[in-house]
Protein backbone atom coordinates (compact mmCIF):
# COMPACT_ATOMS: atom_id res chain seq x y z
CA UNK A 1 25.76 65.20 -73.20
CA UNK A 2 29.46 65.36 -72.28
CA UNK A 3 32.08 64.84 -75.04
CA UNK A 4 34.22 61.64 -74.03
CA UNK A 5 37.53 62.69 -75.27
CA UNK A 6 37.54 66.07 -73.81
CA UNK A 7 35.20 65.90 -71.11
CA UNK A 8 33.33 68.84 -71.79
CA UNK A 9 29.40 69.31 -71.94
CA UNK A 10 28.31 69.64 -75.52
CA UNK A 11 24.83 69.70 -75.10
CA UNK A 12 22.02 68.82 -72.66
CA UNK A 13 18.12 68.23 -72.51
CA UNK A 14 15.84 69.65 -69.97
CA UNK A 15 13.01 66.67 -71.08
CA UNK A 16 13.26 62.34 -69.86
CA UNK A 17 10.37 61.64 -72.63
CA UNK A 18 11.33 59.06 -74.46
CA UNK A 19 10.01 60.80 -77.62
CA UNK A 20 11.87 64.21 -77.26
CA UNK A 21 15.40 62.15 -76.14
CA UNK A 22 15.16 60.33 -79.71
CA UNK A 23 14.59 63.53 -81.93
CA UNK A 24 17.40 65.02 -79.76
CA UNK A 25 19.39 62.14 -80.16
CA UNK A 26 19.00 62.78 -83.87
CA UNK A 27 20.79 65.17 -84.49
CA UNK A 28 23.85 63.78 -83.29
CA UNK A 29 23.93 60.87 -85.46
CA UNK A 30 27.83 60.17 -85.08
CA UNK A 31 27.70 58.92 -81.56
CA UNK A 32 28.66 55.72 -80.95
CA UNK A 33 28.31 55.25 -77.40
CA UNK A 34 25.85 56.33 -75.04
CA UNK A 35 26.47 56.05 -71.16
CA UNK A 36 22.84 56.13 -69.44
CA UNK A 37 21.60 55.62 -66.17
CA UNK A 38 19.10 52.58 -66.05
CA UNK A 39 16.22 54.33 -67.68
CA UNK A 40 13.66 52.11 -70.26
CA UNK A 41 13.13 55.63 -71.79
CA UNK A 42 16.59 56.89 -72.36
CA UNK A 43 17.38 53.00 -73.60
CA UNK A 44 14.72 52.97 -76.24
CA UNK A 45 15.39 56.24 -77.69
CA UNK A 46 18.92 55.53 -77.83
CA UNK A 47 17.96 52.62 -79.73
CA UNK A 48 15.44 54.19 -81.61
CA UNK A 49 17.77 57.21 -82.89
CA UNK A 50 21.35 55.74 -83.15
CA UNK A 51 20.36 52.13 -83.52
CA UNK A 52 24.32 51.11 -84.09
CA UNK A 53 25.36 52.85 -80.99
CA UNK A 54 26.79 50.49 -77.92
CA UNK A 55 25.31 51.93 -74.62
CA UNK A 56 26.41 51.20 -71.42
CA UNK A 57 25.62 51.98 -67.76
CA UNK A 58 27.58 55.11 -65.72
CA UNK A 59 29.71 55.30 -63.50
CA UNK A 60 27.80 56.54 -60.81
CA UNK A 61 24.86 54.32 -61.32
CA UNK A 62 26.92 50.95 -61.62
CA UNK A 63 28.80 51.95 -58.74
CA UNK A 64 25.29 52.74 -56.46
CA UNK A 65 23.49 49.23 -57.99
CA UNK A 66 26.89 47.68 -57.19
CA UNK A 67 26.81 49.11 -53.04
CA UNK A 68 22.69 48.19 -53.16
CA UNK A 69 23.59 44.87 -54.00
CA UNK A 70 26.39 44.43 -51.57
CA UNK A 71 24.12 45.79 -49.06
CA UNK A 72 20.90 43.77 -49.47
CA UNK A 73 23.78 40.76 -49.93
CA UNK A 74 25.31 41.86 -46.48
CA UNK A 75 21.56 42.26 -44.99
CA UNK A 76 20.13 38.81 -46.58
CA UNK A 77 23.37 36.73 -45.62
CA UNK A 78 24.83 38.42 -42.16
CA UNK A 79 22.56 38.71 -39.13
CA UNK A 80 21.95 41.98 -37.87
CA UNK A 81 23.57 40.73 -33.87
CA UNK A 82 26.51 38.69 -33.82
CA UNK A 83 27.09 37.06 -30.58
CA UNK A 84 31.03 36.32 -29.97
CA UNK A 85 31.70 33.66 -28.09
CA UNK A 86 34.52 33.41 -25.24
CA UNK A 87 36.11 30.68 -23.54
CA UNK A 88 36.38 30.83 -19.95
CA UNK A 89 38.89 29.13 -17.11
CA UNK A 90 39.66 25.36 -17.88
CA UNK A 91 35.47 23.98 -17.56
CA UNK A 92 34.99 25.69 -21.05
CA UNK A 93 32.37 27.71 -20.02
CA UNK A 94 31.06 30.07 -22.62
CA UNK A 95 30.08 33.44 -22.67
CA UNK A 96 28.41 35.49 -24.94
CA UNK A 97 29.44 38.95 -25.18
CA UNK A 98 27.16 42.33 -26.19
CA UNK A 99 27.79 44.57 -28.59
CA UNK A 100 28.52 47.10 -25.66
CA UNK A 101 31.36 44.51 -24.27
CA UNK A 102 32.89 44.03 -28.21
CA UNK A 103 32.96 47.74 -27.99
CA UNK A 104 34.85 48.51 -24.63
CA UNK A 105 37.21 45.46 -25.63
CA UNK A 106 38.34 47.40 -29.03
CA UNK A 107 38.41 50.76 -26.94
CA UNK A 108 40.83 49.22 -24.69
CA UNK A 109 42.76 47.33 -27.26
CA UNK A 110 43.77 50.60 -29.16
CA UNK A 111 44.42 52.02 -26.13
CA UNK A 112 46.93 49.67 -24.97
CA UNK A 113 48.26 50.08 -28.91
CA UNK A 114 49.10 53.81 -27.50
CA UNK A 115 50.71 53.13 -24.95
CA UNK A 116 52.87 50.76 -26.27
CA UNK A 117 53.61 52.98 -29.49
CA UNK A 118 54.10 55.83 -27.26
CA UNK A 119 56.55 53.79 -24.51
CA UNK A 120 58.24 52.53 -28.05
CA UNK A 121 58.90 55.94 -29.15
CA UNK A 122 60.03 57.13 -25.50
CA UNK A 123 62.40 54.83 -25.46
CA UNK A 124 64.02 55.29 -29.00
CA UNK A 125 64.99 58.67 -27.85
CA UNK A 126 61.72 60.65 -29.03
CA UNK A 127 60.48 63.74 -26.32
CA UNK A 128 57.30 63.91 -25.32
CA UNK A 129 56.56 66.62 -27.64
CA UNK A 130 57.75 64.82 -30.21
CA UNK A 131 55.50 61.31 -29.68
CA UNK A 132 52.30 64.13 -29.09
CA UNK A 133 53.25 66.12 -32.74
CA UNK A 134 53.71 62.58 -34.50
CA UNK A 135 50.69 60.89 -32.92
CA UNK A 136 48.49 63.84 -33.28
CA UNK A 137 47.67 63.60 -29.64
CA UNK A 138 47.46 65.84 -26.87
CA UNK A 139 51.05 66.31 -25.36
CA UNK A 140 49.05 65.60 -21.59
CA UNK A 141 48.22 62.68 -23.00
CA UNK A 142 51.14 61.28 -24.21
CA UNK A 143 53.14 62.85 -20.84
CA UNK A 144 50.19 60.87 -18.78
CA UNK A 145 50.75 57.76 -20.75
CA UNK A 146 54.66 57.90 -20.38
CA UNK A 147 53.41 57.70 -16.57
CA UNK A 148 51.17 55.35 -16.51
CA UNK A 149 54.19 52.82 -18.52
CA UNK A 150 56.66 54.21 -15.82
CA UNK A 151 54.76 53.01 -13.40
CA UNK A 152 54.14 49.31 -14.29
């Protein structure tokens, strides 16, 4: 048991039957909230030994039954393979592309995002050391990529 106010243990109970938590309960008749996981036990000897007490889930276990429900929600609702559709030259052809293909697109999207932030800060006066400290990237890296923009 954990005093609300200060946050401190004040007691605890090495038992879940439902008859030992209510004489336990007992002798702390001034309660008036319990916080419980979702237990029948713990929720009838609550009831049982501090009838006017309000009890209410805890954190941790309204948070979890909150993610299992988002989760079966996400698994019931979404299907497991999405299939992206692209339009192709003026006939409208489509194409459907892989999860492997999705995958290599982002990869090279946030690479050209580098090189574009690091060509940014190149050019508003930053060195090369600089752009690799800021970025958190390797400074061969962000010299290569200064290279490849040069280039182009």
């Amino acid at each position: 048991m954990v005093d609300y106010e200060t946050s401190k243990v004040v007691d605890m109970i090495p038992s879940r039957d439902t008859g030992e938590v209510t004489e336990w309960l007992r002798g702390y008749p001034e309660i008036e909230v319990v916080s419980r996981d979702g237990s029948i036990g713990y929720a009838k000897a609550v009831a049982e030994a501090l009838p006017g007490a309000l009890q209410v889930s805890d954190r941790f276990h309204l948070v979890k039954n909150l993610m299992d429900g988002a989760s079966e929600y996400i698994r019931r609702t979404i299907p497991p393979r999405i299939k992206l559709k692209e339009v192709v030259g003026e006939n409208q052809t489509v194409k459907k592309l892989t999860k492997a293909e999705i995958r290599r697109r982002e990869i090279e999207e946030a690479k050209n995002e580098l090189i574009g932030t690091v060509k940014e800060m190149y050019l508003k006066g930053y060195s090369v050391s600089a752009i690799s400290r800021e970025l958190k990237i390797d400074f061969r890296t962000a010299k290569n990529t200064l290279s490849i923009r040069e280039g182009c």
